[in-house]
Protein backbone atom coordinates (compact mmCIF):
# COMPACT_ATOMS: atom_id res chain seq x y z
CA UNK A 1 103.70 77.74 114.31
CA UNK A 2 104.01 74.70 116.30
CA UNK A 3 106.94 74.36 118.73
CA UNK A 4 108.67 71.42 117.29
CA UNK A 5 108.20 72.51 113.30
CA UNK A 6 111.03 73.70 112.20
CA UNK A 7 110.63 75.69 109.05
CA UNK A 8 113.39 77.25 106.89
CA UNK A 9 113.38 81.57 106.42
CA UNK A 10 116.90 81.76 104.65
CA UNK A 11 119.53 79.13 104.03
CA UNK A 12 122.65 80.59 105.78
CA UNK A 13 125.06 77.52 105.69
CA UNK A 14 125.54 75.51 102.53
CA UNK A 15 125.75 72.59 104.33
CA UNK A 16 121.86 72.75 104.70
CA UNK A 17 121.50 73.52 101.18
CA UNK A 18 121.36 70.78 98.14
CA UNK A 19 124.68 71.89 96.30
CA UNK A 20 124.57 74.82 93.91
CA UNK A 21 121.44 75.81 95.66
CA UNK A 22 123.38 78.83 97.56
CA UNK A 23 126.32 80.61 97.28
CA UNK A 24 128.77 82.11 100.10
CA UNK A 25 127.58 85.99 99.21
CA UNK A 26 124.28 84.78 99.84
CA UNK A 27 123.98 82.92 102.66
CA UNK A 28 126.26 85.83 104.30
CA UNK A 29 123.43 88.36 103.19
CA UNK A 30 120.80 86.04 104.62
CA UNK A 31 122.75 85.26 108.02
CA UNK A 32 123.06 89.02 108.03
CA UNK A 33 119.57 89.87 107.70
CA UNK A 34 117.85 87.71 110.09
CA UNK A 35 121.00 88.87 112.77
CA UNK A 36 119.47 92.47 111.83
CA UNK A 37 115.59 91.40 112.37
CA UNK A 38 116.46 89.78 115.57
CA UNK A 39 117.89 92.47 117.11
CA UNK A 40 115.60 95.19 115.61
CA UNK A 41 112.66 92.49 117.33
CA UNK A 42 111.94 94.50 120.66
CA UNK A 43 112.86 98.17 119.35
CA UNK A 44 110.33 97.67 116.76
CA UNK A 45 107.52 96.14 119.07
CA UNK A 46 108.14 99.03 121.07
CA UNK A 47 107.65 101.78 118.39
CA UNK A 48 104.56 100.24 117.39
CA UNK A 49 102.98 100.05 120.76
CA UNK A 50 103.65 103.51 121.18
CA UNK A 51 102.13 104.56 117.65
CA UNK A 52 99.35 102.89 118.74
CA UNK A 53 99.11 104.81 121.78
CA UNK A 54 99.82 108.17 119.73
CA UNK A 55 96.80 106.92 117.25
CA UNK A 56 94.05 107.13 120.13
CA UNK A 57 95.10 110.47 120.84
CA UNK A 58 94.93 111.16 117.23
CA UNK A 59 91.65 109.56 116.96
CA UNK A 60 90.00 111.36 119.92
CA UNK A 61 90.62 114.63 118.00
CA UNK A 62 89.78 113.71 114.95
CA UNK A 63 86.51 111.58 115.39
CA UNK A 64 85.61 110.00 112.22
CA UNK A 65 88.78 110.36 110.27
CA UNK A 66 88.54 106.74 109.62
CA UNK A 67 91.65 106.27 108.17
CA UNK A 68 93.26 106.25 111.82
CA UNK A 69 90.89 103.18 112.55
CA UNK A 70 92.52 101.42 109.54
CA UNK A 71 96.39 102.41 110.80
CA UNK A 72 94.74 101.13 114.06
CA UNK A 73 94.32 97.97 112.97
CA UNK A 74 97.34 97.42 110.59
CA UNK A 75 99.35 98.21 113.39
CA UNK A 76 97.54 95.60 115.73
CA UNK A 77 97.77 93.26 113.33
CA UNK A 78 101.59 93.40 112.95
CA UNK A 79 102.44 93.26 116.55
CA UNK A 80 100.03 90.11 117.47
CA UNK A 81 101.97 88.76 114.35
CA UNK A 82 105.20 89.91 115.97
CA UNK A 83 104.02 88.38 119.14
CA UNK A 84 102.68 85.37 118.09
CA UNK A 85 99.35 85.76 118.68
């Protein structure tokens, strides 16, 4: 995403929201959740970097048990996503 788009992931404030779009319960459960994802951000990076260390151990053991290539790349794929890459 570009620096300067803005794009919307959950209406928290009603304010932002064209009236009767949201309701209080809902933009706390959406405040809540991104709050949660935020701070889960680095933790999570972190586990999945060291999966995909624990997968090329698993893979040298296990040569052509290709499902481990697949995890291999899932997991890639979510943390260049993660990173913005």
């Amino acid at each position: 995403m570009a620096p300067d788009c803005a794009c919307v992931i959950a209406e928290c404030f009603e304010e932002f929201a064209a009236k009767g779009d949201i309701r209080p319960v809902e933009a706390a459960a959406n405040a809540e959740f991104i709050v949660r994802a935020c701070n889960a951000h680095e933790e999570l990076l972190e586990a999945l970097r060291t999966t995909l260390e624990n997968l090329g151990s698993l893979k040298a053991g296990h040569a052509g048990v290709t499902v481990y290539d697949e995890w291999e790349r899932a997991v890639k794929a979510v943390i260049a996503k993660a990173e913005g890459r």
